[in-house]
PDB file of N, CA and C in Angstrom:
ATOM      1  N   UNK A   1     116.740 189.997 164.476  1.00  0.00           N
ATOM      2  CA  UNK A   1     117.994 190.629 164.099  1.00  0.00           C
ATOM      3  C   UNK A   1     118.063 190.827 162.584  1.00  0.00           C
ATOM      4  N   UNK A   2     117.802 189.719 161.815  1.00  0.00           N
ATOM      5  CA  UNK A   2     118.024 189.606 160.205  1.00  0.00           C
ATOM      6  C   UNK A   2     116.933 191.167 159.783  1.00  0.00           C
ATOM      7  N   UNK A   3     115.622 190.905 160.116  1.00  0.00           N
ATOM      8  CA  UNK A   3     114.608 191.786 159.869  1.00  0.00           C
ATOM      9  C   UNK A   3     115.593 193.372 160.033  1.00  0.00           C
ATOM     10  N   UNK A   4     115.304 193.275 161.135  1.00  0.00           N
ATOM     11  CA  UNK A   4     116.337 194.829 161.536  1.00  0.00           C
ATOM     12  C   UNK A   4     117.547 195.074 160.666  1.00  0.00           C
ATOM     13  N   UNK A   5     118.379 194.322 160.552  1.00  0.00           N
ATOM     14  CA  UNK A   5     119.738 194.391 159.630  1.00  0.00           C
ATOM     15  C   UNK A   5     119.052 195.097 158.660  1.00  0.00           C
ATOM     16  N   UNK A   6     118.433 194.373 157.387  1.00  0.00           N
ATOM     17  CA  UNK A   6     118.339 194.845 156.365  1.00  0.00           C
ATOM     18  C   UNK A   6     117.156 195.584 156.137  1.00  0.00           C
ATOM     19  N   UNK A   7     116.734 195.917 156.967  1.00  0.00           N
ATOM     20  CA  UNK A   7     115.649 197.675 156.885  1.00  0.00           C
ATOM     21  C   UNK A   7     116.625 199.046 157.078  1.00  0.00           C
ATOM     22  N   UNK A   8     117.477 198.360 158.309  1.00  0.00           N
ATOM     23  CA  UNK A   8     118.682 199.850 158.092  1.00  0.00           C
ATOM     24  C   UNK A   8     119.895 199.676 157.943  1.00  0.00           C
ATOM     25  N   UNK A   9     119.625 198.842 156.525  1.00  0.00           N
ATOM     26  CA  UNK A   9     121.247 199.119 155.383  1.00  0.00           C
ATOM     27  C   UNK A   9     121.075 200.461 155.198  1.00  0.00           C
ATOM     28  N   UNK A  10     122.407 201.152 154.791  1.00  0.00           N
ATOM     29  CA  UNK A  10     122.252 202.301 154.708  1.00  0.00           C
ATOM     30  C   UNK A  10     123.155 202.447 153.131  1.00  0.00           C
ATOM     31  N   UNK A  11     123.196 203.530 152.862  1.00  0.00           N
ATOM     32  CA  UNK A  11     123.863 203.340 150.899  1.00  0.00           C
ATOM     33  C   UNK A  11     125.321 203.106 151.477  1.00  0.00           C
ATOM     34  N   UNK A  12     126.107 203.323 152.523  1.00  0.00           N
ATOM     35  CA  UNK A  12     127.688 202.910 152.666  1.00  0.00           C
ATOM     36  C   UNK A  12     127.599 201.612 152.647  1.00  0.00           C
ATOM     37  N   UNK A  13     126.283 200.998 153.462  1.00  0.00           N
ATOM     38  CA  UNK A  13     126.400 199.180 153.849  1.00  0.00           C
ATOM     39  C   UNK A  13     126.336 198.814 151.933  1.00  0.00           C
ATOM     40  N   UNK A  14     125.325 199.565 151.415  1.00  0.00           N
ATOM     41  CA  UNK A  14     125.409 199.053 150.301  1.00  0.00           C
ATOM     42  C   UNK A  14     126.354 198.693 149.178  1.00  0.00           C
ATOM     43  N   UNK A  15     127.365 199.893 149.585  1.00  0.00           N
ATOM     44  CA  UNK A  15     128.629 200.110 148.320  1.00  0.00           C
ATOM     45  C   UNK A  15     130.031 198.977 149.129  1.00  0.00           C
ATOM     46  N   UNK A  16     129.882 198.821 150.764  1.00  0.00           N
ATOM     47  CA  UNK A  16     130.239 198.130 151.098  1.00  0.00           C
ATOM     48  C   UNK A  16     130.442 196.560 150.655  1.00  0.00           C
ATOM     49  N   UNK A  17     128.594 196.229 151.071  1.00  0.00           N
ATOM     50  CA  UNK A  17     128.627 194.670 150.237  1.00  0.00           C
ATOM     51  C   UNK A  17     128.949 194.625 149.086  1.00  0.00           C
ATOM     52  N   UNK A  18     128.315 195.696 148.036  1.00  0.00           N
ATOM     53  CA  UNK A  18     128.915 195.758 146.430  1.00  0.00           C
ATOM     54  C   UNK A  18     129.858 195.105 146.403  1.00  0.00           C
ATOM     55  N   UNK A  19     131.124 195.936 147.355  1.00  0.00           N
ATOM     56  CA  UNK A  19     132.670 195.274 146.837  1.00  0.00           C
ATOM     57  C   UNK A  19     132.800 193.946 147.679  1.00  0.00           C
ATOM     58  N   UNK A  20     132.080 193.219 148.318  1.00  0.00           N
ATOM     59  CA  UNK A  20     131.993 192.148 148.300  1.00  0.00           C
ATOM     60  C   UNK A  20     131.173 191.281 147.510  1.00  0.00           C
ATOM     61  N   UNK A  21     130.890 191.905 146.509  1.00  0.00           N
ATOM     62  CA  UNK A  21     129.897 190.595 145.424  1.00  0.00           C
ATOM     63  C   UNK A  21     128.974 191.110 145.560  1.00  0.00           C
ATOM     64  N   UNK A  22     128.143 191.480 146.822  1.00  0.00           N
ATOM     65  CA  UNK A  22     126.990 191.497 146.683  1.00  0.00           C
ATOM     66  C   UNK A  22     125.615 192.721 146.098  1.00  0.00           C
ATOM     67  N   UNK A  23     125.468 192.379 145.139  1.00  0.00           N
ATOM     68  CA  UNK A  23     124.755 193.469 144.240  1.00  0.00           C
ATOM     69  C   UNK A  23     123.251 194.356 145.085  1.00  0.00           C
ATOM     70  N   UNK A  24     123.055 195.235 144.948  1.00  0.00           N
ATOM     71  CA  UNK A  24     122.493 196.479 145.036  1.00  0.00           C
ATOM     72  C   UNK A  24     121.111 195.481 145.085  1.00  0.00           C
ATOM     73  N   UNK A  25     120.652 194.693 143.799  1.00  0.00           N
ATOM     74  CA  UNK A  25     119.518 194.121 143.515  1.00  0.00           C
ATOM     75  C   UNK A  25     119.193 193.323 144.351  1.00  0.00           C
ATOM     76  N   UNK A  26     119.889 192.665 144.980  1.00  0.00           N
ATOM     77  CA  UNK A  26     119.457 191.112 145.855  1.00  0.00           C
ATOM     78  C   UNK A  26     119.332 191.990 147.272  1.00  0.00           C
ATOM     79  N   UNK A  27     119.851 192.670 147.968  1.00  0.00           N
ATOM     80  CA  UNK A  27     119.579 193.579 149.039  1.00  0.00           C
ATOM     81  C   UNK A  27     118.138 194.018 148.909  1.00  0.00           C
ATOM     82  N   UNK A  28     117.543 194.271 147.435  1.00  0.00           N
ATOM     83  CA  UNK A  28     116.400 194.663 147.345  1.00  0.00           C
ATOM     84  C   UNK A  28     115.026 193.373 147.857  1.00  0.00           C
ATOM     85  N   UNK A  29     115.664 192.178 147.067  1.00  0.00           N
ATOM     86  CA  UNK A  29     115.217 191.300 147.189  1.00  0.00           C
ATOM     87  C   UNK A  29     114.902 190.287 148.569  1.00  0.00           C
ATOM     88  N   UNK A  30     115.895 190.993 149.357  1.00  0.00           N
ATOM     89  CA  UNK A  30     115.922 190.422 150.754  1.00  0.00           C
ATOM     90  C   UNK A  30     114.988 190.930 151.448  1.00  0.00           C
ATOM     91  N   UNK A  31     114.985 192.603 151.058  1.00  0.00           N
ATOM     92  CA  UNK A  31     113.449 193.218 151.860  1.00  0.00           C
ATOM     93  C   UNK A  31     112.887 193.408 151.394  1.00  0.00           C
ATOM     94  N   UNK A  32     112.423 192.297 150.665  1.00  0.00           N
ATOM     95  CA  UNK A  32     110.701 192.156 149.978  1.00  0.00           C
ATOM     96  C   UNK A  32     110.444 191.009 150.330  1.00  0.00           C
ATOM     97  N   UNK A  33     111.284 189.673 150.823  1.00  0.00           N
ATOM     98  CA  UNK A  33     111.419 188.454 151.165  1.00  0.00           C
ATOM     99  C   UNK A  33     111.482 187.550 149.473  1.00  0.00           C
ATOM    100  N   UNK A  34     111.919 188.106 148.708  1.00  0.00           N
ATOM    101  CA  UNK A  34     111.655 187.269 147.658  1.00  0.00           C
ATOM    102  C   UNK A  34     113.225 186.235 147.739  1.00  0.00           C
ATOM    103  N   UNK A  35     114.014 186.145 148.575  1.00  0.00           N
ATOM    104  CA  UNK A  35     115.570 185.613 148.691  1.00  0.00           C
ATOM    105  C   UNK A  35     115.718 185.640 150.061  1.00  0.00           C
ATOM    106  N   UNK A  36     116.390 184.942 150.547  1.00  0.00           N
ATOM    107  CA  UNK A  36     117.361 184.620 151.778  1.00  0.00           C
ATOM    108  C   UNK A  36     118.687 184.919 151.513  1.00  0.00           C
ATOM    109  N   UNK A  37     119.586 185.746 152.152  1.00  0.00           N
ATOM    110  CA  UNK A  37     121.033 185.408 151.878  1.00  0.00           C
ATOM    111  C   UNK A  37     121.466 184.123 151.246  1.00  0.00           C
ATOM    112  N   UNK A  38     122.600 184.125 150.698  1.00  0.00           N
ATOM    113  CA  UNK A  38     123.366 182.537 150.493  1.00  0.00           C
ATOM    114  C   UNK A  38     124.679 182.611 151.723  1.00  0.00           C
ATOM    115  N   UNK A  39     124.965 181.679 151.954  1.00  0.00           N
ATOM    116  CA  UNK A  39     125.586 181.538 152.974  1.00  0.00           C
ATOM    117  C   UNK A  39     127.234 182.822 152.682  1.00  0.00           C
ATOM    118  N   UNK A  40     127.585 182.503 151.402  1.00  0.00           N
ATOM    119  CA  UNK A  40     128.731 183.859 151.503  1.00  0.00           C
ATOM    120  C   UNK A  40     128.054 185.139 151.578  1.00  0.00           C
ATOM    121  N   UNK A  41     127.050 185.471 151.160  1.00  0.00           N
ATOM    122  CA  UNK A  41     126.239 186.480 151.775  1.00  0.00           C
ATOM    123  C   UNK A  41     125.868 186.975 152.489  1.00  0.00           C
ATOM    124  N   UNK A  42     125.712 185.940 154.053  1.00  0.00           N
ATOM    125  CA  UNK A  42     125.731 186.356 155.025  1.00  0.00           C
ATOM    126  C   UNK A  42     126.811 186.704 155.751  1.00  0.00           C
ATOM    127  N   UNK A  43     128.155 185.801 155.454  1.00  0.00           N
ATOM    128  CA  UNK A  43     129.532 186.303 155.888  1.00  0.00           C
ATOM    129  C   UNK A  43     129.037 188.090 155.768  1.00  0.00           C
ATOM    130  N   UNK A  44     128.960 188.402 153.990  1.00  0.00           N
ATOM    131  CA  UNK A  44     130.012 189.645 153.961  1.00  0.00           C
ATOM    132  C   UNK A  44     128.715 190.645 154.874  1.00  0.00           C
ATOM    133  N   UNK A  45     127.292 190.073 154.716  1.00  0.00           N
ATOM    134  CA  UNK A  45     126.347 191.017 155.937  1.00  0.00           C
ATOM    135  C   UNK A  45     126.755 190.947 157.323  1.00  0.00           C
ATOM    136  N   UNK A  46     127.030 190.006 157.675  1.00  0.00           N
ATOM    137  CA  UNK A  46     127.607 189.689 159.093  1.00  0.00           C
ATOM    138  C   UNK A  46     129.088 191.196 158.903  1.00  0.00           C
ATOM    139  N   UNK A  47     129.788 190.941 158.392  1.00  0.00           N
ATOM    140  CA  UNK A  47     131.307 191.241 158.580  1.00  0.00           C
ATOM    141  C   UNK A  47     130.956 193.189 158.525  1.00  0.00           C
ATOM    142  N   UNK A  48     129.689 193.550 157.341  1.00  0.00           N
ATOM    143  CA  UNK A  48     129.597 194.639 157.352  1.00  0.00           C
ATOM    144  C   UNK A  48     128.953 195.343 158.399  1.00  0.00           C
ATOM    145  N   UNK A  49     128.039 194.836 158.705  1.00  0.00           N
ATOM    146  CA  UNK A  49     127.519 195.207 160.138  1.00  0.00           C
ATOM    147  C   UNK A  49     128.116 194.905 161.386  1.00  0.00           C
ATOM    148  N   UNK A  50     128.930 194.634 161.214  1.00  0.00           N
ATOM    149  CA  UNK A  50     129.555 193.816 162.601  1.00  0.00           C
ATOM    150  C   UNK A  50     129.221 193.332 163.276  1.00  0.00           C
ATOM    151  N   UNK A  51     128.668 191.798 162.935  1.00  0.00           N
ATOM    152  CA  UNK A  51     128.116 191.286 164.095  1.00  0.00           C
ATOM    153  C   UNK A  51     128.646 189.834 163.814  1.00  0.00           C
ATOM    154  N   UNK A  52     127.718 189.471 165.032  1.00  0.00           N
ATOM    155  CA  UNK A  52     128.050 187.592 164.769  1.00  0.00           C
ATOM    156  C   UNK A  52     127.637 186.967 163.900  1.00  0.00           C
ATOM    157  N   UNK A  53     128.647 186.614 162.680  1.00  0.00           N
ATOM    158  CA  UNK A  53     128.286 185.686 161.887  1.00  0.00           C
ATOM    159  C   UNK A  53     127.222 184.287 162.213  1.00  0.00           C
ATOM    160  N   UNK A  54     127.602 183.644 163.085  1.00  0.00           N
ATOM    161  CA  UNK A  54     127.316 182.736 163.491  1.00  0.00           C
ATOM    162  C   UNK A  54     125.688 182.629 164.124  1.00  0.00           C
ATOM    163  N   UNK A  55     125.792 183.867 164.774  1.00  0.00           N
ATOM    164  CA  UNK A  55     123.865 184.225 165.271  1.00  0.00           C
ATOM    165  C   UNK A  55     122.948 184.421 163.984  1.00  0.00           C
ATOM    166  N   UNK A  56     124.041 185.223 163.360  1.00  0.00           N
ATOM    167  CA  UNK A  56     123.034 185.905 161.921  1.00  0.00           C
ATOM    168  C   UNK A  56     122.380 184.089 160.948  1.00  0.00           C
ATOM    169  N   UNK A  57     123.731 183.746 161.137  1.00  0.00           N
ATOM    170  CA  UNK A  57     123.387 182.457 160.266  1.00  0.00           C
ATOM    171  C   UNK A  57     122.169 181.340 161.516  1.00  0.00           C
ATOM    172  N   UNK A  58     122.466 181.334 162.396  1.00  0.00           N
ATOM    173  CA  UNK A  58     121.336 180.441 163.088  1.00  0.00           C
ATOM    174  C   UNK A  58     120.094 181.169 162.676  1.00  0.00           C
ATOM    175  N   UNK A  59     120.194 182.260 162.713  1.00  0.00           N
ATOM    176  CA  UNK A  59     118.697 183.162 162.672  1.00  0.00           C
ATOM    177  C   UNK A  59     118.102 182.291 161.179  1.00  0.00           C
ATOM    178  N   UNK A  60     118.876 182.881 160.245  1.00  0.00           N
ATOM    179  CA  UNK A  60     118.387 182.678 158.839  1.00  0.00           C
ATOM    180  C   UNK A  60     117.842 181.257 158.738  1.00  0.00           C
ATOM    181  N   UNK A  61     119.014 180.283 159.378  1.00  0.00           N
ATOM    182  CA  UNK A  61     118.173 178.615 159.417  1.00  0.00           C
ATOM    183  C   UNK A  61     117.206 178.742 159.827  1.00  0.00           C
ATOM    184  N   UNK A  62     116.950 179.548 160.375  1.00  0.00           N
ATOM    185  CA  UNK A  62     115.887 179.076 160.807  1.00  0.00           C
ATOM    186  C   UNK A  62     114.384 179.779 160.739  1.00  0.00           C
ATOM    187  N   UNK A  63     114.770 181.035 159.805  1.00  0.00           N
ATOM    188  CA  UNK A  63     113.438 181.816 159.239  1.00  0.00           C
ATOM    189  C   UNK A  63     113.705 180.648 157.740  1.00  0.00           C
ATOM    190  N   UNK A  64     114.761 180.001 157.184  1.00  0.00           N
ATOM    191  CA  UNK A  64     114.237 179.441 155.919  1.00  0.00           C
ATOM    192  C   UNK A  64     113.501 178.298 156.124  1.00  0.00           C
ATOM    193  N   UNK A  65     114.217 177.441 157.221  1.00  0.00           N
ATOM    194  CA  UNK A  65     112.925 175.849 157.890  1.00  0.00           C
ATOM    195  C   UNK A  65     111.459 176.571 157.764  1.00  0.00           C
ATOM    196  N   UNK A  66     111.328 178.009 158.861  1.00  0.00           N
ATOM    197  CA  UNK A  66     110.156 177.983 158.923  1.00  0.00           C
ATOM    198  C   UNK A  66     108.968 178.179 157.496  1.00  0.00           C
ATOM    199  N   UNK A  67     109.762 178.902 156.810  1.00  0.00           N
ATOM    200  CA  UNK A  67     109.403 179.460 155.130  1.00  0.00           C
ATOM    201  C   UNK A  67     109.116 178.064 154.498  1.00  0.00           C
ATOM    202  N   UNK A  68     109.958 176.654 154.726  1.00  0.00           N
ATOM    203  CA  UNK A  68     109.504 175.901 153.781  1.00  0.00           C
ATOM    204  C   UNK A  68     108.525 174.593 154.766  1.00  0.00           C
ATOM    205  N   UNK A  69     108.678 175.217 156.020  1.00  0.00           N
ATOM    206  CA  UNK A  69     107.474 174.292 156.949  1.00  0.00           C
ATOM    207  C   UNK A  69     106.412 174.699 156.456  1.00  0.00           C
ATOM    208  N   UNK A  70     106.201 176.174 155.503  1.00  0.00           N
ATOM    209  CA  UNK A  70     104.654 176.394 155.503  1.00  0.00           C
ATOM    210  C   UNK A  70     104.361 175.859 154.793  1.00  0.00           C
ATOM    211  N   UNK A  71     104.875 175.426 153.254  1.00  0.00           N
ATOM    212  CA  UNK A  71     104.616 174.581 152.219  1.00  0.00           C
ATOM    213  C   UNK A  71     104.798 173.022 152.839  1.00  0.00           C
ATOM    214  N   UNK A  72     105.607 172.478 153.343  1.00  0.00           N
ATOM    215  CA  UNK A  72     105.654 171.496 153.126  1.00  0.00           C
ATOM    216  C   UNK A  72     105.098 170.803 154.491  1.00  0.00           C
ATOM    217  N   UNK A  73     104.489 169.655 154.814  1.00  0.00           N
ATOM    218  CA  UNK A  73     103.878 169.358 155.796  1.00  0.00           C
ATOM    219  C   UNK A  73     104.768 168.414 156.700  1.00  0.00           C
ATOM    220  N   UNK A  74     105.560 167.856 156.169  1.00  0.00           N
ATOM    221  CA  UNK A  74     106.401 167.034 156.582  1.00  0.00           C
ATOM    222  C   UNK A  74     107.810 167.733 157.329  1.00  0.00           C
ATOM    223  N   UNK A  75     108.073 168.768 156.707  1.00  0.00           N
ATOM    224  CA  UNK A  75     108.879 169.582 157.191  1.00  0.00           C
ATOM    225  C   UNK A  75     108.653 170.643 158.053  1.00  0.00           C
ATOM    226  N   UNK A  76     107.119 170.513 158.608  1.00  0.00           N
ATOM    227  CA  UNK A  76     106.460 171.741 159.744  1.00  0.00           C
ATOM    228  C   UNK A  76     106.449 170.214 160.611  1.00  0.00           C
ATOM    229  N   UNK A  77     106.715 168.915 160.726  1.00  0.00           N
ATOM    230  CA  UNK A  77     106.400 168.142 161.737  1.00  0.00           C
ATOM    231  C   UNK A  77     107.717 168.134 162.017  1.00  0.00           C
ATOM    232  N   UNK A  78     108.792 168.257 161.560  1.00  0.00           N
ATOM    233  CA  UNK A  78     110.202 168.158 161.819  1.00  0.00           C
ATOM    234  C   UNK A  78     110.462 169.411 162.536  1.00  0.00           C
ATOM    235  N   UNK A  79     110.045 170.572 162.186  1.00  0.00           N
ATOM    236  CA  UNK A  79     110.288 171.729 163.074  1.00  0.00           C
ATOM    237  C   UNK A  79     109.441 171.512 164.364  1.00  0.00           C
ATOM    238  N   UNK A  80     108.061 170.961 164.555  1.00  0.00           N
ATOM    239  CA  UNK A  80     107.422 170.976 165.390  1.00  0.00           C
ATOM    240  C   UNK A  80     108.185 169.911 166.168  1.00  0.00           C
ATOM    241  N   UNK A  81     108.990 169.326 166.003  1.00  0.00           N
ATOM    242  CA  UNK A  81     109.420 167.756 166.759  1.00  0.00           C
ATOM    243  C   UNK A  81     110.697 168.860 167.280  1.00  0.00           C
ATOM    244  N   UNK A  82     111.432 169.338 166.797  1.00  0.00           N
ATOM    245  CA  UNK A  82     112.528 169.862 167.012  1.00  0.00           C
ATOM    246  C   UNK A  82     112.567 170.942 168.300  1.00  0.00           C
ATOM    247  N   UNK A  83     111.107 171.717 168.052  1.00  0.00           N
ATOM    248  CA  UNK A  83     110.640 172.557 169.158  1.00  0.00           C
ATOM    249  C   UNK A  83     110.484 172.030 170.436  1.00  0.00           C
ATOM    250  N   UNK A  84     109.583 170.994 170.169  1.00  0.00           N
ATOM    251  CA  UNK A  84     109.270 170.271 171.438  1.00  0.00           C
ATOM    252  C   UNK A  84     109.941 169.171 172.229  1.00  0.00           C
ATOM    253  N   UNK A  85     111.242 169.326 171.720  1.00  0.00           N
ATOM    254  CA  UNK A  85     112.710 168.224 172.163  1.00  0.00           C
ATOM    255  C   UNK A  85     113.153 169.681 172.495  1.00  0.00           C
ATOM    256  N   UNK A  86     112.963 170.470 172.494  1.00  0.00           N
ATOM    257  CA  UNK A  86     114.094 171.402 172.971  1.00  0.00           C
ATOM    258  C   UNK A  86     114.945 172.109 171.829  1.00  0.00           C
ATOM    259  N   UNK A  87     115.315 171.348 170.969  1.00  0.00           N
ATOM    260  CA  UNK A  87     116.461 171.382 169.982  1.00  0.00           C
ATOM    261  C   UNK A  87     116.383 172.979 169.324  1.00  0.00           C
ATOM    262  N   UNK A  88     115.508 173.507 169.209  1.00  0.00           N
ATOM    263  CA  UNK A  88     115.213 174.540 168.856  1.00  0.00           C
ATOM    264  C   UNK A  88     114.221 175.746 169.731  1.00  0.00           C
ATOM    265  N   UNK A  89     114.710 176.951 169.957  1.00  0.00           N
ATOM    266  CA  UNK A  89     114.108 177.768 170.416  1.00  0.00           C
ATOM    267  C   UNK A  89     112.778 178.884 170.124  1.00  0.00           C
TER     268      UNK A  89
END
C-alpha cells in the first residue's frame, strides 16, 4: 500500500500535504527510500488519500523493523521470533 501511495501522489496530493506541513522535499525523499514518514506524516498521507490511518501506520512499522533488521542482527531475531509466534504477518 505505502509503495503504491507515494508513486501516485499526484501535484494536488502534493499542495495538499504542503498545507499540512509536509514539504514537497521529503515526498521526494520517501520515493527514493532515503525517510519513512514521521508519524504526523502519516496522519496528513493517510487523511489525503483517504485511507486508513491505522493500516498505513501498521504497514510502515513494519517496512521500518524490517529496514533496521537488516543492519542489526538482534533485531532480525526479534522480527524472526515475532513471525513465527504469529504476532506478525
Amino acid at each position: 500500500m505505502y509503495a503504491e501511495l507515494i508513486e501516485n501522489i499526484t501535484p494536488d496530493d502534493r499542495k495538499a500535504l504542503a498545507d499540512k506541513g509536509v514539504p514537497s522535499s521529503r515526498i521526494s525523499e520517501w520515493k527514493s527510500g532515503l525517510r519513512f514518514p514521521t508519524r504526523p506524516q502519516v496522519i496528513a498521507l493517510a487523511t489525503v488519500k483517504k485511507i486508513d490511518y491505522i493500516e498505513l501506520e501498521r504497514e510502515l512499522m513494519l517496512l521500518e523493523t524490517e529496514a533496521e533488521a537488516a543492519k542489526k542482527p538482534a533485531m532480525k531475531a526479534l522480527l524472526d521470533h515475532a513471525r513465527s509466534t504469529g504476532q506478525l504477518l
